[in-house]
Protein backbone atom coordinates (compact mmCIF):
# COMPACT_ATOMS: atom_id res chain seq x y z
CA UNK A 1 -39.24 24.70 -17.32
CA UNK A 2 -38.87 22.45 -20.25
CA UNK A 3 -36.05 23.65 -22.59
CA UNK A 4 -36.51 24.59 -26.00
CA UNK A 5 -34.58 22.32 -28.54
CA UNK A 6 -32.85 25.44 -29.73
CA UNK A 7 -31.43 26.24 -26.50
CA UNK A 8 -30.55 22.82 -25.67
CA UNK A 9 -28.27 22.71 -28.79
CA UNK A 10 -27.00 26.05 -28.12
CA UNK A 11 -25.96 25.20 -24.72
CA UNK A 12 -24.50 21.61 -25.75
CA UNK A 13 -22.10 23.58 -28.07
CA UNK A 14 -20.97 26.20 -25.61
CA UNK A 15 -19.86 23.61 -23.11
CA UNK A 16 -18.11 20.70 -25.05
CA UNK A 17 -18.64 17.41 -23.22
CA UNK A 18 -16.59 16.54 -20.44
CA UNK A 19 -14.84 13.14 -20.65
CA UNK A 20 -13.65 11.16 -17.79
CA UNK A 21 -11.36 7.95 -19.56
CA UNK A 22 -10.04 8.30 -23.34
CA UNK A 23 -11.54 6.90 -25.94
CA UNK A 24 -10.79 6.09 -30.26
CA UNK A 25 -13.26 6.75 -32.97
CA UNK A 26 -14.46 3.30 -32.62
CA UNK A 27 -15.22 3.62 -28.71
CA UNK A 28 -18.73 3.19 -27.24
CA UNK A 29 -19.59 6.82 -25.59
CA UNK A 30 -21.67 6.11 -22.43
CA UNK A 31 -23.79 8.75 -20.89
CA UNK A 32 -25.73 9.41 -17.88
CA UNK A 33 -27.67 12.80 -16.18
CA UNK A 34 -26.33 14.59 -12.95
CA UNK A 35 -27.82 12.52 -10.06
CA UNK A 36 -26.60 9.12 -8.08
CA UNK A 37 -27.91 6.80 -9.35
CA UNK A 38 -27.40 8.17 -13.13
CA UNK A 39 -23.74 7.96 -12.64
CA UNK A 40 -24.21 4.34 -10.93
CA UNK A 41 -25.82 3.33 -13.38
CA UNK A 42 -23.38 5.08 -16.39
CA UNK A 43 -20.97 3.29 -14.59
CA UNK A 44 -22.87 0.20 -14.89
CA UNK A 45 -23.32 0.29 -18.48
CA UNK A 46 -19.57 1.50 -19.27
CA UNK A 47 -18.06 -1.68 -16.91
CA UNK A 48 -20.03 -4.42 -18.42
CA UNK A 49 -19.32 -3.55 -22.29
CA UNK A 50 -15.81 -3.05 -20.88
CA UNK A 51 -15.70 -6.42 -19.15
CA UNK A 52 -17.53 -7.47 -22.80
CA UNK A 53 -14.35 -6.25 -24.59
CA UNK A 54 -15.53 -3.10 -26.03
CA UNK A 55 -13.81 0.06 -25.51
CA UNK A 56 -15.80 2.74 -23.86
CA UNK A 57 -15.94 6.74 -23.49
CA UNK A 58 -17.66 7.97 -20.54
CA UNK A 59 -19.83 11.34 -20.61
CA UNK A 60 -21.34 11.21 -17.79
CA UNK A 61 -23.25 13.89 -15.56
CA UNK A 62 -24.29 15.99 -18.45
CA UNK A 63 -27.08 17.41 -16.83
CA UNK A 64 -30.73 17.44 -17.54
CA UNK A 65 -32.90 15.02 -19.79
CA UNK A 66 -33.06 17.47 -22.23
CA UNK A 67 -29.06 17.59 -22.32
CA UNK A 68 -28.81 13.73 -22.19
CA UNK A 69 -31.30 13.32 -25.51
CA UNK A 70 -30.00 16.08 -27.36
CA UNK A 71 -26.39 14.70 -26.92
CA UNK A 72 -27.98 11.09 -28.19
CA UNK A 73 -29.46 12.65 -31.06
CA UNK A 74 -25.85 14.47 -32.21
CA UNK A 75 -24.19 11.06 -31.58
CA UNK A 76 -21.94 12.85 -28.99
CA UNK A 77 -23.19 9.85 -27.04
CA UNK A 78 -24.43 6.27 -28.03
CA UNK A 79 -26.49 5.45 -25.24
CA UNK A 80 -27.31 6.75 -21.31
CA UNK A 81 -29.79 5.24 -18.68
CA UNK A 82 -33.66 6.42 -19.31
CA UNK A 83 -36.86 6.05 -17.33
CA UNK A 84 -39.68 5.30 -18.86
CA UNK A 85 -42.17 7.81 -16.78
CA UNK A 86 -40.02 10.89 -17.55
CA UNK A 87 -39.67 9.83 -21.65
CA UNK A 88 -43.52 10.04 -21.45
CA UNK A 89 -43.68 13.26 -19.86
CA UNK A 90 -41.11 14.95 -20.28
CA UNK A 91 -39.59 13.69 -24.14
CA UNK A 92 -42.73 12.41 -25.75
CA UNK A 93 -45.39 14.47 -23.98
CA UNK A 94 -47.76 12.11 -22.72
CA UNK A 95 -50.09 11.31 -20.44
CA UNK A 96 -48.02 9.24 -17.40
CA UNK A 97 -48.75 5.56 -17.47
CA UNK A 98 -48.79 3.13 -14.18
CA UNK A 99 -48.73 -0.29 -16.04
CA UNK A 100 -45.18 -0.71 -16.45
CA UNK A 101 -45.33 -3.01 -19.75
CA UNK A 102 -47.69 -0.53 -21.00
CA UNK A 103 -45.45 2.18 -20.18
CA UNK A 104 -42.11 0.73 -21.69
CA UNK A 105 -43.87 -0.56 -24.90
CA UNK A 106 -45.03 3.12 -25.51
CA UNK A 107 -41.59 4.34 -24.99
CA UNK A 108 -39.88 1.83 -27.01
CA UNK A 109 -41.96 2.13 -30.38
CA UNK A 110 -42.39 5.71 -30.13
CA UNK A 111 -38.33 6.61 -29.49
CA UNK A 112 -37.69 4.20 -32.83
CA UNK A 113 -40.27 5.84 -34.91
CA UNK A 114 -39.62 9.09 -33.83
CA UNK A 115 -36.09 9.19 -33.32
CA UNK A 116 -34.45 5.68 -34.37
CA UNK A 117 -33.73 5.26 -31.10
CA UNK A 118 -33.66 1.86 -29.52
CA UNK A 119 -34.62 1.41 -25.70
CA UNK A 120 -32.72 -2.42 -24.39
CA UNK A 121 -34.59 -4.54 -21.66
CA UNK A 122 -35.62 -2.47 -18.88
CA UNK A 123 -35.20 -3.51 -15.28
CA UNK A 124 -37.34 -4.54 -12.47
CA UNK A 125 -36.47 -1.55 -10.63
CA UNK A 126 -39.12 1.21 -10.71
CA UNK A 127 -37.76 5.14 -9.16
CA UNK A 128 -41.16 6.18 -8.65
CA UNK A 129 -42.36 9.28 -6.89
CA UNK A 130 -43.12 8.74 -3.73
CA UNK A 131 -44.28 10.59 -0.12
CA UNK A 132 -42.44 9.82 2.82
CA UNK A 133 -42.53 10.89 6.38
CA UNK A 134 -40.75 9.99 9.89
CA UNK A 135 -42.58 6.95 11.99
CA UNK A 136 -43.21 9.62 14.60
CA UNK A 137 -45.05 11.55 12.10
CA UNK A 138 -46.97 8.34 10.35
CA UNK A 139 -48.03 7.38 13.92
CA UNK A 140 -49.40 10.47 15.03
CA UNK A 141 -51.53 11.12 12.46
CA UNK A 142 -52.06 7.49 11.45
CA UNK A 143 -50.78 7.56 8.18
CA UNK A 144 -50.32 4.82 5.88
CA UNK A 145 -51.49 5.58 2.40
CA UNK A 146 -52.47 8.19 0.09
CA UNK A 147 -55.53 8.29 0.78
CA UNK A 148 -54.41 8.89 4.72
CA UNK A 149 -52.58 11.77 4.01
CA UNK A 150 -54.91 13.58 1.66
CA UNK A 151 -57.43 13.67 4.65
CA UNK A 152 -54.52 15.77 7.25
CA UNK A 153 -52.48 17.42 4.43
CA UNK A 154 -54.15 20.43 6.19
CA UNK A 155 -52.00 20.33 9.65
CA UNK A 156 -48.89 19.40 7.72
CA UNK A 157 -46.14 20.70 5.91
CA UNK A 158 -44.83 19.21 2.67
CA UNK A 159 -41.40 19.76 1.59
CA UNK A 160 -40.93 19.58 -2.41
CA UNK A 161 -39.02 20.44 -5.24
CA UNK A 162 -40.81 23.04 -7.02
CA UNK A 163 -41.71 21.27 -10.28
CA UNK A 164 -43.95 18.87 -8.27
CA UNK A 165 -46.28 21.63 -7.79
CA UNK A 166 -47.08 21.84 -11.37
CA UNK A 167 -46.47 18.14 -12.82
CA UNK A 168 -49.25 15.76 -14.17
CA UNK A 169 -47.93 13.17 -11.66
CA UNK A 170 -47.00 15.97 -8.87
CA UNK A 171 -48.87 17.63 -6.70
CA UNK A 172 -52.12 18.38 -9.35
CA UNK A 173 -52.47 14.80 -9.87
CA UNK A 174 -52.54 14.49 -6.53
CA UNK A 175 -55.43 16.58 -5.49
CA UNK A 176 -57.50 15.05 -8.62
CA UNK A 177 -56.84 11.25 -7.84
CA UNK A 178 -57.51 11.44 -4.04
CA UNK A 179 -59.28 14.70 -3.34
CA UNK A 180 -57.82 16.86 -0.47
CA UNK A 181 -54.06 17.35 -0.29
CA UNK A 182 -54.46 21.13 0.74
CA UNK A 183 -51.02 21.25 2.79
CA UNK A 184 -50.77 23.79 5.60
CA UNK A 185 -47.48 24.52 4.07
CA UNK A 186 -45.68 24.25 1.36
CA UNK A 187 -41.44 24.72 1.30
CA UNK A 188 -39.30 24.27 -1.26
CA UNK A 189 -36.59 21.84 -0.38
CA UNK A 190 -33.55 21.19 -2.40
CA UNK A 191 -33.90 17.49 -3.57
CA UNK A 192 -30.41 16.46 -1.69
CA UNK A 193 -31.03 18.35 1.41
CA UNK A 194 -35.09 17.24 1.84
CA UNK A 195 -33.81 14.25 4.05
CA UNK A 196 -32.28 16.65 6.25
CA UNK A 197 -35.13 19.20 6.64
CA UNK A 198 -37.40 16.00 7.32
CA UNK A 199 -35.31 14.69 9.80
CA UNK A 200 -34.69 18.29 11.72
CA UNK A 201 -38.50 18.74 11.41
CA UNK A 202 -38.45 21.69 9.17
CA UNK A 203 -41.22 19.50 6.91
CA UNK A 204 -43.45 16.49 8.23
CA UNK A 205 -43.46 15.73 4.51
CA UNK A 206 -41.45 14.86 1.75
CA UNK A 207 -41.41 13.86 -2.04
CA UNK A 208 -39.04 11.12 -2.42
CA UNK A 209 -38.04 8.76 -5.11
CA UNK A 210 -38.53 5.17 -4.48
CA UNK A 211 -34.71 4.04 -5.01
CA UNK A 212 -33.53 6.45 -2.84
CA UNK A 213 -30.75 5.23 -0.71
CA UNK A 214 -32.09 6.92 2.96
CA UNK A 215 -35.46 5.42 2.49
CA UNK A 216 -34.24 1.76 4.22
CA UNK A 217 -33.46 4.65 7.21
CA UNK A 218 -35.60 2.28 9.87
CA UNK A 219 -36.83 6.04 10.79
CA UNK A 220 -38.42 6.61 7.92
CA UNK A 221 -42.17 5.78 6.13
CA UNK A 222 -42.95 5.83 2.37
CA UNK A 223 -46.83 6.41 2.23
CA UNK A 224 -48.62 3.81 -0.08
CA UNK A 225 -50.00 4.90 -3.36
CA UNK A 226 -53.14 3.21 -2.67
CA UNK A 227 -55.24 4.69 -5.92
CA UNK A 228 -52.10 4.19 -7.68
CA UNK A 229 -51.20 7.54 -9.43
CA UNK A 230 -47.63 7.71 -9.69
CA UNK A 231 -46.48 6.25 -13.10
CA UNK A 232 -44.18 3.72 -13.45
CA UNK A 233 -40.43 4.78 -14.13
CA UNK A 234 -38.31 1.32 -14.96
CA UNK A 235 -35.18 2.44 -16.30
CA UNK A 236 -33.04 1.06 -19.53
CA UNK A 237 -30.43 1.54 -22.01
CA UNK A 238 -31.54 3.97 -24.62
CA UNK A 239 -29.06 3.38 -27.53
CA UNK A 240 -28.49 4.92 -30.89
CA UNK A 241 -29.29 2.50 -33.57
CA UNK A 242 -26.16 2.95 -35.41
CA UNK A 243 -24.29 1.95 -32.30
CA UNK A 244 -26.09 -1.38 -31.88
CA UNK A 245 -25.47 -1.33 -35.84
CA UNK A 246 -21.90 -1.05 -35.25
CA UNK A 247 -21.05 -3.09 -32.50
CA UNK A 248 -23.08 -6.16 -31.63
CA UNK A 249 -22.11 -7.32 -28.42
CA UNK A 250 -23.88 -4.03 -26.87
CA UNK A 251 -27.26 -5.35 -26.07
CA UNK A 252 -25.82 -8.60 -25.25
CA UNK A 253 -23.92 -7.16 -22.45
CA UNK A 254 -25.99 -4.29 -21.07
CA UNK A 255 -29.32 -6.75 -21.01
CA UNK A 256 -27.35 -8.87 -18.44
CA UNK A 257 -26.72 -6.05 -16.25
CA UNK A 258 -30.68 -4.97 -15.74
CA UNK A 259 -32.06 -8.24 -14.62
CA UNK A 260 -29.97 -7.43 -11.72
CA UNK A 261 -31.26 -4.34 -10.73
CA UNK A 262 -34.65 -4.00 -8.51
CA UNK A 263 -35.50 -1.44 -6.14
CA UNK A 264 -33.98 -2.93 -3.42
CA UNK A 265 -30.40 -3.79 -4.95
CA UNK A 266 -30.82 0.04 -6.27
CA UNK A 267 -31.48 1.73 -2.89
CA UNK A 268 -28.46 -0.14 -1.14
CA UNK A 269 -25.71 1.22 -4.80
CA UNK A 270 -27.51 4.65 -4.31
CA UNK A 271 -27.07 4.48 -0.25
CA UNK A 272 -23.24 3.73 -0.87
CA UNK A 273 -22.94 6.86 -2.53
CA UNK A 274 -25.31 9.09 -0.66
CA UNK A 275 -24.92 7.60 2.54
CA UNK A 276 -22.21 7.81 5.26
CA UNK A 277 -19.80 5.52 3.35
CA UNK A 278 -19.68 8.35 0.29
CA UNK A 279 -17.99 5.63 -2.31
CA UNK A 280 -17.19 6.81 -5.90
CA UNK A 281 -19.92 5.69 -8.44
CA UNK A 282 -16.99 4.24 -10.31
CA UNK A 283 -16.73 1.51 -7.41
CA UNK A 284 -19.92 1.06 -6.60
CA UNK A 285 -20.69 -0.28 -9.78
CA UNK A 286 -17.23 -2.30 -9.80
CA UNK A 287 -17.77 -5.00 -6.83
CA UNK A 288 -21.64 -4.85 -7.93
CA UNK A 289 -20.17 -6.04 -10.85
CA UNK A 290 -17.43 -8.27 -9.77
CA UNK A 291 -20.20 -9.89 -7.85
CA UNK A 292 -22.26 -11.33 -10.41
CA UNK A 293 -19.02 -11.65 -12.76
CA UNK A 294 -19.97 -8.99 -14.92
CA UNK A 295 -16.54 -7.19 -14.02
């Protein structure tokens, strides 16, 4: 349920924000939401305008979007990571886009006119929805695509966080792009346990996002979006203007960090956090950077 502005501020100043290094008045305050790649990515940000000779605050894992932009629009931060699908949907309510430039040059005007909010060059990645399945489950109902799956939704069970049900892009969008998509079941699945539950067959299905560390599992299938419905969702630095005002070498640094980053690199940072080796964001993003002498 989307959070009313009111209640958004009200819970920002109950819970002060927590900070994880010190930081002077003149400091660049980096923030990021509550999930893995998030907090790569915050760390990302804060070690390249670090390695750029700025000093930097970290607020990271505030919480929701509606946290992250409230937060950006006090000043308690400067800047966070941001996905262009979910400012559409969820900041700007509007309709999702697929076209990626279309989708980041809607974001970008509207978050300056609206806000004076500047989004930074976005990256090749794109954390999509997706639906994803085991091999033994793709091969014995032959599924490849959308379009497959819409067809024997019917004898399977999809596993799902429960706003997907109800999203523009979810579950709705769904049923009218390709037709079908009647599931013979439908479980809510906790988003970092839905691996699991796929795995111990408790779901043949799941909703998974396309950066996802445990999707290069060699056991697992991500379904083709075949009539294309799921919007695009590139991510970028989305900065207060004053704070680009105030120190210059921001964009410089940051835009040589997201060149870097496509859906590939992204799923091997997130599966160094999520997956057996359970690394610290923190260093993660420290030998990424080291490796492309950014750190």
């Amino acid at each position: 349920m989307q959070l009313s502005r009111a209640r958004v501020l009200a819970l920002i100043a109950a819970a002060p924000l927590a900070v994880s290094c010190g930081g002077g008045g003149d400091a660049v305050k980096v923030g990021s939401k509550n999930f893995t790649e998030e907090l790569i990515l915050g760390e990302l940000y804060a070690q390249s305008l670090e390695h750029a000779g700025l000093h930097v605050t970290r607020k990271l894992n505030l919480g929701t979007t509606d946290i992250a932009m409230a937060a950006l629009n006090r000043g308690e931060i400067d800047l966070y990571p941001e996905y262009t699908g979910t400012a559409l949907l969820n900041v700007l309510h509007v309709a999702p886009e697929s076209d990626p430039k279309r989708a980041y040059q809607t974001v970008k005007s509207q978050y300056e006119s609206k806000f004076g909010l500047v989004w930074l060059d976005p990256a090749p990645m794109n954390d999509t929805q997706a639906l994803a399945t085991t091999r033994a489950v793709a091969g014995r109902f032959a599924l490849g695509k959308l379009s497959d799956l819409a067809a024997k939704a019917n004898e399977l069970r999809l596993g799902a966080v429960p706003e997907f049900l109800t999203r523009a892009d979810g579950l709705p969008g769904l049923q009218k792009r390709y037709g079908g998509f009647t599931f013979k079941q439908i479980k809510t699945v906790d988003n970092g346990l839905k691996y699991q539950a796929l795995e111990h067959g408790d779901v043949d299905v799941i909703i998974a996002f396309s950066t996802e560390g445990q999707l290069k599992a060699d056991s697992l299938v991500v379904l083709e979006d075949d009539k294309h419905l799921f919007p695009s969702y590139a991510v970028a630095p989305v900065v207060r203007k004053a704070a680009l005002d105030a120190n210059s070498g921001i964009a410089a640094a940051l835009n040589k960090v997201s060149p870097l980053l496509d859906n590939d690199v992204m799923q091997n940072l997130n599966l160094q956090v999520d997956g057996p080796q359970k690394r610290e964001p923190a260093d993660v993003a420290r030998d990424f950077l080291k490796q492309h002498g950014l750190a």
